[in-house]
Protein backbone atom coordinates (compact mmCIF):
# COMPACT_ATOMS: atom_id res chain seq x y z
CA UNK A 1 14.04 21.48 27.74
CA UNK A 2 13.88 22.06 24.45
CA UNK A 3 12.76 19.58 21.77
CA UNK A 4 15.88 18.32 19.84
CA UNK A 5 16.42 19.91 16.53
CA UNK A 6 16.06 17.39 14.38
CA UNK A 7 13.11 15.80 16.01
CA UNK A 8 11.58 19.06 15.27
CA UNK A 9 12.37 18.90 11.54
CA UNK A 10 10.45 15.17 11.61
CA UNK A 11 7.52 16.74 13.67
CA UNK A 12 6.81 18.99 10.74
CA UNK A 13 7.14 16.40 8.25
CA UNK A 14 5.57 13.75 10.49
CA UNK A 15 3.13 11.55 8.87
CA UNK A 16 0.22 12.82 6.41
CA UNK A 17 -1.58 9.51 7.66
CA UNK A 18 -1.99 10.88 11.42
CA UNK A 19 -2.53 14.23 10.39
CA UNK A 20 -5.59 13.39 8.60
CA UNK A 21 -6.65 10.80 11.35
CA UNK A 22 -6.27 13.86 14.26
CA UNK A 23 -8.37 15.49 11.88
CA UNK A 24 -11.28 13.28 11.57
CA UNK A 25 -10.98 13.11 15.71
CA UNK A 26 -12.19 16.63 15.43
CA UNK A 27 -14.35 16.66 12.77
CA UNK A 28 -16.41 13.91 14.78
CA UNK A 29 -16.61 15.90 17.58
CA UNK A 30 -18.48 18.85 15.52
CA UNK A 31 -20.79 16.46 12.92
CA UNK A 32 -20.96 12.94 14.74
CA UNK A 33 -19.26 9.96 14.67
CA UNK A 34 -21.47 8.64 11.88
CA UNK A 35 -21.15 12.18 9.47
CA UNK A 36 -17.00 11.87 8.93
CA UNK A 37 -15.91 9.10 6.81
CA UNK A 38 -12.71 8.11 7.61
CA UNK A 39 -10.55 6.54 5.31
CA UNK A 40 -7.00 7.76 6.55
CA UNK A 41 -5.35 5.00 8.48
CA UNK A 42 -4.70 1.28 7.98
CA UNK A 43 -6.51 -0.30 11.08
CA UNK A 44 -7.85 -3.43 10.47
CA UNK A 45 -12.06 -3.56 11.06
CA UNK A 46 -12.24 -7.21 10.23
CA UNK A 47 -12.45 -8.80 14.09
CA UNK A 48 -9.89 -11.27 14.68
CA UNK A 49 -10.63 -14.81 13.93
CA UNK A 50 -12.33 -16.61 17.04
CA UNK A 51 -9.67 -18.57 17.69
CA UNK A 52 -7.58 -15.65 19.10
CA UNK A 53 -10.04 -15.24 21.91
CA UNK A 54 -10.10 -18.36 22.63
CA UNK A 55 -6.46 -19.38 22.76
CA UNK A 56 -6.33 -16.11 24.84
CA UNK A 57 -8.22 -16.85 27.45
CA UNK A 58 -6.74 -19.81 27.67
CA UNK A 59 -3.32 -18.78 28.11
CA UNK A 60 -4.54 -16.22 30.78
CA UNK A 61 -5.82 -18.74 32.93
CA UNK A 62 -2.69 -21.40 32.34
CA UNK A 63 -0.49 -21.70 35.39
CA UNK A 64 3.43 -21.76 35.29
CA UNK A 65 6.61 -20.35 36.36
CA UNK A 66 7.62 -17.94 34.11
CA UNK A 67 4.99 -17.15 31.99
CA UNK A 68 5.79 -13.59 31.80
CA UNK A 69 9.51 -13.64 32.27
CA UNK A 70 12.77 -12.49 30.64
CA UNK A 71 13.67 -14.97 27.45
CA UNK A 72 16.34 -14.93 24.83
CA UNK A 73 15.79 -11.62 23.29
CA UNK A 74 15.19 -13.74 19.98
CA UNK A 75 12.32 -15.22 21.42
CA UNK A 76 11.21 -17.42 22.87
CA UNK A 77 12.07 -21.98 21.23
CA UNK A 78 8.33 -22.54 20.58
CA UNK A 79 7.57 -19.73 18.84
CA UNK A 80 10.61 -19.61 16.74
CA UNK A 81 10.38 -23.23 16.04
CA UNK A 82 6.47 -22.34 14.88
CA UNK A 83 7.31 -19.82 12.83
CA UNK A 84 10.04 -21.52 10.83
CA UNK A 85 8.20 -24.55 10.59
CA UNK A 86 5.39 -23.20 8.64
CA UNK A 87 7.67 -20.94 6.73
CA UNK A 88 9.21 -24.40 5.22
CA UNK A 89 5.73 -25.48 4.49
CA UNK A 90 4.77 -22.16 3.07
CA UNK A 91 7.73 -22.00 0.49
CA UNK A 92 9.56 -25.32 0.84
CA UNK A 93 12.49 -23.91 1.65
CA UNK A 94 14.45 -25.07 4.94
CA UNK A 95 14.64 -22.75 7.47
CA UNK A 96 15.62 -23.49 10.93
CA UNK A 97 14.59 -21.79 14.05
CA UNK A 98 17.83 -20.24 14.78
CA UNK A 99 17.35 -18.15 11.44
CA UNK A 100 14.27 -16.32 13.10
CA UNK A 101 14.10 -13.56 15.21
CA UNK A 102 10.79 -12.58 17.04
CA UNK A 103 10.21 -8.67 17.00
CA UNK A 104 7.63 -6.16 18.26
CA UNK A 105 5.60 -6.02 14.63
CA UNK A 106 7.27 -5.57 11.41
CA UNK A 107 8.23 -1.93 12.46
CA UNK A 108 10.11 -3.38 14.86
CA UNK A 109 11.73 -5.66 12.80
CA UNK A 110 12.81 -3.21 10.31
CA UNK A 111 14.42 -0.87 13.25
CA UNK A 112 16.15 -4.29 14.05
CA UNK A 113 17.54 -4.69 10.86
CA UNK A 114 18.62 -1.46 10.35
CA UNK A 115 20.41 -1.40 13.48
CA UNK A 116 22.17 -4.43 12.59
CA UNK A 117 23.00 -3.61 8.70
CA UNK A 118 23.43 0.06 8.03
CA UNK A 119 26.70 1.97 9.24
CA UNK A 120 26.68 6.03 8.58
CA UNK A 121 25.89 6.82 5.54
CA UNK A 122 24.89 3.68 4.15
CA UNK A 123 21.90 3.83 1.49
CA UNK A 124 18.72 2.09 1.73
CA UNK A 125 16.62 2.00 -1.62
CA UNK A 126 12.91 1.79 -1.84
CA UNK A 127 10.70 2.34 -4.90
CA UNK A 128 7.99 5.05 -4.31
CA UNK A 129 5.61 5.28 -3.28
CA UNK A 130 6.53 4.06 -0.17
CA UNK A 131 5.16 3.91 3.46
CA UNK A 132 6.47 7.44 4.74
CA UNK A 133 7.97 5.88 7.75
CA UNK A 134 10.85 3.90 6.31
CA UNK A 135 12.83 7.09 5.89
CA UNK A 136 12.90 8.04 10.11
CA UNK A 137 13.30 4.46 10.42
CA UNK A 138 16.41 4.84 8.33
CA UNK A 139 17.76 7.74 9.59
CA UNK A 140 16.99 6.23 13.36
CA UNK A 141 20.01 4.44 12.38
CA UNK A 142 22.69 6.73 10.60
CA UNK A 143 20.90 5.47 6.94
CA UNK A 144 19.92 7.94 3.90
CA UNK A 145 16.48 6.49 2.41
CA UNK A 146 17.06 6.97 -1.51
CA UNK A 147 13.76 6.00 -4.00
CA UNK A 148 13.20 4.95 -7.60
CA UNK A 149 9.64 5.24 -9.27
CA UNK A 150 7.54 2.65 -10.05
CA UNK A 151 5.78 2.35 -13.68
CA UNK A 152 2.85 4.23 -14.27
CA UNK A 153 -0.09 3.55 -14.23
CA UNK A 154 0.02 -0.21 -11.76
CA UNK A 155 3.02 0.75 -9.72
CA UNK A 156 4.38 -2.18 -10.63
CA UNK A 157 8.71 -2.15 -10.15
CA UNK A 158 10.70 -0.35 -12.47
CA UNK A 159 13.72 -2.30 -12.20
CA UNK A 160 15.66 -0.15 -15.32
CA UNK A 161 15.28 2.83 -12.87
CA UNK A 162 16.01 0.70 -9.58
CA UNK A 163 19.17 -0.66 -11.59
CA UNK A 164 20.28 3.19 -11.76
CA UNK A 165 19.81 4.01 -8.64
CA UNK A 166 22.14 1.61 -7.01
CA UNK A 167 25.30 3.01 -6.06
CA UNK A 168 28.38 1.90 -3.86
CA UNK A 169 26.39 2.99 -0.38
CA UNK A 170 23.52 1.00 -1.42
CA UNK A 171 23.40 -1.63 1.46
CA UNK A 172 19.77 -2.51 1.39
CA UNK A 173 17.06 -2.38 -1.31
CA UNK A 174 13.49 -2.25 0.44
CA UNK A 175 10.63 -3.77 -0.87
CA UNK A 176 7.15 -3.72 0.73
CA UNK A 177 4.77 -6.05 -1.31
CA UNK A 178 1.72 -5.60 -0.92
CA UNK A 179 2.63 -2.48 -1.13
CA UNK A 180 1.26 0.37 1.22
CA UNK A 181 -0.05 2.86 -0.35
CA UNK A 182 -0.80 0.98 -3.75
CA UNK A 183 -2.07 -2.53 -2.88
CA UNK A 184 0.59 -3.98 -5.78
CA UNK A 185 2.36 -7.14 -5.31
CA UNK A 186 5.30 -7.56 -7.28
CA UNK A 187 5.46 -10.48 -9.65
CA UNK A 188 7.48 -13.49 -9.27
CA UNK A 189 9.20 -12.55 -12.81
CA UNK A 190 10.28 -8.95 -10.97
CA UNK A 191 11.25 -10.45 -7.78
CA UNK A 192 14.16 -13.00 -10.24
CA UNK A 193 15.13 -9.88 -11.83
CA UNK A 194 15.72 -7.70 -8.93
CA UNK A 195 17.72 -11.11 -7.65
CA UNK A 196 19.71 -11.09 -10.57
CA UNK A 197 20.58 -7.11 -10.58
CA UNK A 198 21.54 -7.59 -7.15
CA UNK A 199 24.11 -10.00 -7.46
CA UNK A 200 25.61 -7.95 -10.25
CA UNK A 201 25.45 -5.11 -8.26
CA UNK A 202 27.12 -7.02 -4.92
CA UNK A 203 29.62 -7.79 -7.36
CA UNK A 204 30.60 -4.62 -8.87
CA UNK A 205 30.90 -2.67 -5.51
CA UNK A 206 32.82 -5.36 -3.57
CA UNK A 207 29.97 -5.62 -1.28
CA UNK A 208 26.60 -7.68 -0.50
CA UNK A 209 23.44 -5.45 -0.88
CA UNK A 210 21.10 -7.33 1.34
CA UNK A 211 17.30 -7.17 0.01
CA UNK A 212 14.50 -6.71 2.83
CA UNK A 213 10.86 -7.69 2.20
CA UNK A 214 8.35 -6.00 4.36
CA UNK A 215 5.29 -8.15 4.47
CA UNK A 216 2.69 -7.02 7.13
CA UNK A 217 -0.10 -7.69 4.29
CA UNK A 218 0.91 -10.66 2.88
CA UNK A 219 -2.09 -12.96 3.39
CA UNK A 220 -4.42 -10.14 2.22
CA UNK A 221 -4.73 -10.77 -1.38
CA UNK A 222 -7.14 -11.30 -3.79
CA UNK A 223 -8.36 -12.51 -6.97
CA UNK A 224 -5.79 -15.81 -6.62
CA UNK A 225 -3.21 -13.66 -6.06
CA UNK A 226 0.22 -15.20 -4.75
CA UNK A 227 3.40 -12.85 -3.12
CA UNK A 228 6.40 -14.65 -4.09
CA UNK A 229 8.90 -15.66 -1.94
CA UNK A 230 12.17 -13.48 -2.15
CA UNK A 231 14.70 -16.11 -0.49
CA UNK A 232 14.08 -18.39 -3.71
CA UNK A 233 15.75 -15.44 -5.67
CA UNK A 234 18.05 -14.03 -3.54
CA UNK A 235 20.42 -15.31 -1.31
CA UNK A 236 20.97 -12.28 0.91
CA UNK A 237 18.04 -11.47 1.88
CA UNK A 238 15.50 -10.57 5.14
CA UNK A 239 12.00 -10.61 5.31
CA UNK A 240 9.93 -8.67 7.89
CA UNK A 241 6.59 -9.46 8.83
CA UNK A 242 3.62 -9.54 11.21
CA UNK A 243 0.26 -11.11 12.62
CA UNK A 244 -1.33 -7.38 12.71
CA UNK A 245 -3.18 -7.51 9.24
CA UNK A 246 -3.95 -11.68 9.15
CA UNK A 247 -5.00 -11.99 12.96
CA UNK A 248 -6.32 -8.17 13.31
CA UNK A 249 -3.67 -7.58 16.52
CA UNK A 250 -1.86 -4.20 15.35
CA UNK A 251 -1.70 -3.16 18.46
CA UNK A 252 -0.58 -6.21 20.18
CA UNK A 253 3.05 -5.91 18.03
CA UNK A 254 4.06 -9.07 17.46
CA UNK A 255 6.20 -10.20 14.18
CA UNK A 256 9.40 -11.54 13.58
CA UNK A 257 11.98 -11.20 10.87
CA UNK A 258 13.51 -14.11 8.73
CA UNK A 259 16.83 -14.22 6.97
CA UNK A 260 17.16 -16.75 4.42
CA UNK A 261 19.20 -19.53 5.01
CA UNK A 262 21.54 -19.37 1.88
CA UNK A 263 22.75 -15.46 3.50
CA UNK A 264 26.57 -15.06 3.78
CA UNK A 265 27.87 -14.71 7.58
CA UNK A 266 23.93 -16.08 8.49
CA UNK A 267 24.76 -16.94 11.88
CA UNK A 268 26.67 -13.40 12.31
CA UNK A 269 23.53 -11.28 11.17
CA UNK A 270 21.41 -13.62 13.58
CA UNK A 271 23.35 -12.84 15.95
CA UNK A 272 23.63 -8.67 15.28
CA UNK A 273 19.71 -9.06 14.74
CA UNK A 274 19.17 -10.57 18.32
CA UNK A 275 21.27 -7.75 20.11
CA UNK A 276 19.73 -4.76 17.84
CA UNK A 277 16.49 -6.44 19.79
CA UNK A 278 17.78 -6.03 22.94
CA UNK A 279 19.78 -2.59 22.62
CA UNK A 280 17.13 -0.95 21.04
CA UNK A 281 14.85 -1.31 23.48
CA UNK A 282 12.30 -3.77 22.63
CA UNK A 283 14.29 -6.28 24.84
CA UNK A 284 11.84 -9.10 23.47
CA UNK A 285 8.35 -9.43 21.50
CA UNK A 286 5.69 -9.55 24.50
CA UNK A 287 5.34 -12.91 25.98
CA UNK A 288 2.04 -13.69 25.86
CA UNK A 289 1.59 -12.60 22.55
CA UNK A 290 4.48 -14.74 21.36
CA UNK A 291 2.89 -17.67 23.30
CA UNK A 292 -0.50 -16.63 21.19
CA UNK A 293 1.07 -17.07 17.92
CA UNK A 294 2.39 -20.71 18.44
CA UNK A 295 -0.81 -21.80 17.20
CA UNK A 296 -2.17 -19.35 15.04
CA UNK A 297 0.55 -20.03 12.09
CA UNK A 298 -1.62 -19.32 9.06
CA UNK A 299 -4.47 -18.11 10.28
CA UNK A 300 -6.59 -15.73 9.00
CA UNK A 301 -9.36 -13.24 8.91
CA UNK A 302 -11.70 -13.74 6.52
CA UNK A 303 -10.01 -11.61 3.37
CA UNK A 304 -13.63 -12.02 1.36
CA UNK A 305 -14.56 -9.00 3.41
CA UNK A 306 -11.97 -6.57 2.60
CA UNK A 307 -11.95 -8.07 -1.17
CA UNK A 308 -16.33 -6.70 -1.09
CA UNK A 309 -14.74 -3.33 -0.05
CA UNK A 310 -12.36 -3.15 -2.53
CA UNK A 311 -15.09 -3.99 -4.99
CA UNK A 312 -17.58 -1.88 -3.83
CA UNK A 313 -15.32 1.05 -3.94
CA UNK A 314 -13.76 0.10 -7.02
CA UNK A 315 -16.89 0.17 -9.27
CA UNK A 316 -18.39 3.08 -7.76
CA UNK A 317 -15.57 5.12 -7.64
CA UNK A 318 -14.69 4.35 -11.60
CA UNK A 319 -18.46 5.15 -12.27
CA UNK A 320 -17.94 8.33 -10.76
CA UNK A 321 -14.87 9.47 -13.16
CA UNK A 322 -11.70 8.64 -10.53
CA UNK A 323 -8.56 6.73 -12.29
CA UNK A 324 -7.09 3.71 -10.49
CA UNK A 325 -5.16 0.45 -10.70
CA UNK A 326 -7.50 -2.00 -9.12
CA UNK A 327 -5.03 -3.09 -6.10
CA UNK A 328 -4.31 -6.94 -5.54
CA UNK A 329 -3.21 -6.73 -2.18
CA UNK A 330 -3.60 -4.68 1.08
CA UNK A 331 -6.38 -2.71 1.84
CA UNK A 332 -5.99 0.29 0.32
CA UNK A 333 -6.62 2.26 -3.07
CA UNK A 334 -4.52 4.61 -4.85
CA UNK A 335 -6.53 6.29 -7.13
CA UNK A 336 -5.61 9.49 -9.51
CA UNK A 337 -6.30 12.80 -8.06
CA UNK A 338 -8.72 14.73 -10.30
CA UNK A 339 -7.18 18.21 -9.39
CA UNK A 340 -3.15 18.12 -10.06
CA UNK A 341 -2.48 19.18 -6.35
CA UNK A 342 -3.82 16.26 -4.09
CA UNK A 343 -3.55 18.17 -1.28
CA UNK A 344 -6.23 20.18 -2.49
CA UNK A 345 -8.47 17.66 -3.59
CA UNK A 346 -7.95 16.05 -0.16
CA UNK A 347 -9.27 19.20 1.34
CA UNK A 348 -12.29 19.18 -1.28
CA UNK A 349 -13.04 16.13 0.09
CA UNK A 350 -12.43 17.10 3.84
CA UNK A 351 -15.68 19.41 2.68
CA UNK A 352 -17.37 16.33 2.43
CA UNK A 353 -16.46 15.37 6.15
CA UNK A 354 -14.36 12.41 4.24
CA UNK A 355 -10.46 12.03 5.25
CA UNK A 356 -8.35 10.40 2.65
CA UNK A 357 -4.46 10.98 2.55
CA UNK A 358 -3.07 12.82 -0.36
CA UNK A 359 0.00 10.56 -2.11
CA UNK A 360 2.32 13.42 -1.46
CA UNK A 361 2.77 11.57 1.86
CA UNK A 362 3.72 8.78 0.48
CA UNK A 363 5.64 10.37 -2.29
CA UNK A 364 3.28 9.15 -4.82
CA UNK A 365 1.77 13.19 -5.89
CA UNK A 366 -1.00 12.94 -8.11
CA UNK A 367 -2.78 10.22 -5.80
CA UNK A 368 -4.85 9.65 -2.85
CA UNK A 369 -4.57 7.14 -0.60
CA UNK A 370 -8.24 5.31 0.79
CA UNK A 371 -7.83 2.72 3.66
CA UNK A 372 -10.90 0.80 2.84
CA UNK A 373 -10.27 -1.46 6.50
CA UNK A 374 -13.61 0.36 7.41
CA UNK A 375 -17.12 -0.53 8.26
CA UNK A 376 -19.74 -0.65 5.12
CA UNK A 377 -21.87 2.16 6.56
CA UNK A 378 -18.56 4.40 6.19
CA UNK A 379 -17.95 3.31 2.27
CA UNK A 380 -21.45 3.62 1.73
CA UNK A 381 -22.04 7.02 3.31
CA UNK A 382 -19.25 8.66 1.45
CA UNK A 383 -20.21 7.69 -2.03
CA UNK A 384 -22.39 10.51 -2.25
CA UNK A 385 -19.14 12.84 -1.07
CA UNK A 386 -16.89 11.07 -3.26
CA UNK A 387 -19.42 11.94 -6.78
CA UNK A 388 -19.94 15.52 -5.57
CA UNK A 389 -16.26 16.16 -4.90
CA UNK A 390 -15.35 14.76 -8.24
CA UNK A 391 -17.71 16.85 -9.63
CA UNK A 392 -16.75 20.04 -8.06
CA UNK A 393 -13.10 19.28 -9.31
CA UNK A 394 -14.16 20.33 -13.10
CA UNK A 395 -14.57 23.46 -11.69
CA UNK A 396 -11.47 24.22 -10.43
């Protein structure tokens, strides 16, 4: 059978990140694992805390009917009730378990709330760059990504231009802070203004335009760095999140999403939120893991270590000539590409056996994105690649 048409059209567009990751499979098989320095995807290095194993293996040996059973496809009391709980202690704010839903990783959750928002046609807003999968996870659901630009040269929100862009089919704006690919996190004075051009906005068109804050990165910040809270200045509005940066468990995909509890028709989107869970698939977040994260609220891995490879990179790659906004979140760097086309710097530096994704993929052109969640020897054995490609740039 053939493959359906427009699955083909996203197969040739499909993410620059696992292109370049498919490619450093092969270029390991021909120089060696330790020759090819790859920098392409976001997986965490950092090993989870040792907590994690150890609540693990406890939970595999506990004993009890239903321990891997159906549940309420919101999840499961305990772990709603954890989550919530430390959410009011986070941002003293009252949430109550009912206003949580447990999903398979912040992916997940944003499917979910797509599913449960967005009729045909409806508009979802993002400023770019942006992670290159919110637009199939848009269209998964009959929505039309639209983007704004961010300021030049931090990324930071360019809320004139976001202000613009929102039209009557706006029903969500997106925001993903820290942001993949940049590492910016939006200020607090950003996140009141966006609040504040959102009510106008609700109120102009006769409709609410819920705002959704995808935080998979939010505990990894640096240099006293703080993500604000967007139910303090918002009422409408979701947040999406999940233990695969903090506890190192991306592939475990567990997260939840959180609607504030000042939302109009709260219980309503609760309840569309629980059955998007269930008709979409996921049924429910995996047990175990959900039984995991009961006691794991606000735990983390050690964020000193990624903060050395941001540092490291930082100063060697400025010594070498590159342009970048020193990123306060995240785990990635977004730094100027020297030659005008990224792509082809990105395959100047694929000469170098090192895989970086150009910012076309991300619709930030003009950049490259480095995932610095790697191991030391990798930074340090692609400085040398990283000078000489620069320098071969004046060249061209």
């Amino acid at each position: 059978m053939a493959v359906a048409a427009k699955m083909s059209q996203f197969m040739e567009k499909s993410s620059w990140i696992r292109k370049m990751f498919e490619e450093g499979a092969r270029l390991k098989k021909i120089h060696g694992q330790d020759r090819v320095f790859d920098f392409s995807l976001g997986n965490p290095n950092v090993p989870p805390p040792d907590i994690v194993r150890e609540k693990l293996i406890e939970l595999a040996k506990a004993e009890g009917p239903g321990m891997h059973a159906y549940m309420p496809n919101a999840g499961l009391f305990a772990t709603r009730s954890a989550m919530s709980a430390y959410f009011c202690g986070e941002f003293c704010i009252s949430l109550a378990h009912e206003q949580v839903v447990v999903t398979c990783g912040a992916a997940g959750g944003l499917n979910v709330i797509f599913k449960a928002l967005l009729d045909p046609g409806d508009e979802v807003l993002c400023p770019a760059p942006y992670f290159v999968e919110y637009g199939f996870y848009a269209d998964n659901h009959g929505g039309v990504l639209k983007t704004a630009p961010t300021l030049d040269p931090d990324f930071n929100l360019d809320l004139d231009r976001m202000q613009e862009e929102i039209g009557p089919r706006t029903k969500i704006v997106l925001i993903n802070s820290p942001n993949n690919p940049t590492g910016q996190v939006y200020p607090e004075e950003s996140i009141a203004r966006l609040g504040q051009i959102l009510r106008a906005k609700s109120s102009q068109f006769g409709h609410v335009i819920y705002l959704v804050s995808d935080e998979p990165y939010r505990k990894i910040v640096y240099d006293n760095c703080c993500v604000p809270c967007v139910f303090v200045h918002y009422p409408d509005s979701l947040i999406t999140s999940s233990y695969s940066k903090d506890l190192s468990l991306p592939g475990e995909r567990i997260g939840f999403v959180a609607l504030s509890p000042s939302a109009v028709d709260g219980t309503k989107i609760i309840d569309a939120l629980t059955l998007a869970n269930r008709i979409l698939g996921f049924v429910n977040a995996p047990a175990l893991m959900q039984r995991l994260v009961v006691e794991l609220q606000g735990v983390c891995v050690d964020v000193d270590i990624y903060k050395a490879k941001r540092d490291r990179l930082v100063t060697a790659l400025t010594e070498f000539g590159y342009e970048l906004t020193v990123p306060r979140g995240a785990f990635y760097l977004f730094p100027k590409s020297p030659l005008p086309d990224d792509i082809q710097f990105v395959r100047l530096l694929q000469e170098e056996n090192i895989l970086c994704v150009p910012g076309s993929g991300f619709a930030g052109p003009g950049h490259i994105r480095i995932a610095y969640c790697v191991d030391d020897s990798t930074i340090e054995g692609a400085l040398p690649g990283f000078e000489r490609a620069m320098k071969r740039s004046k060249g061209i």
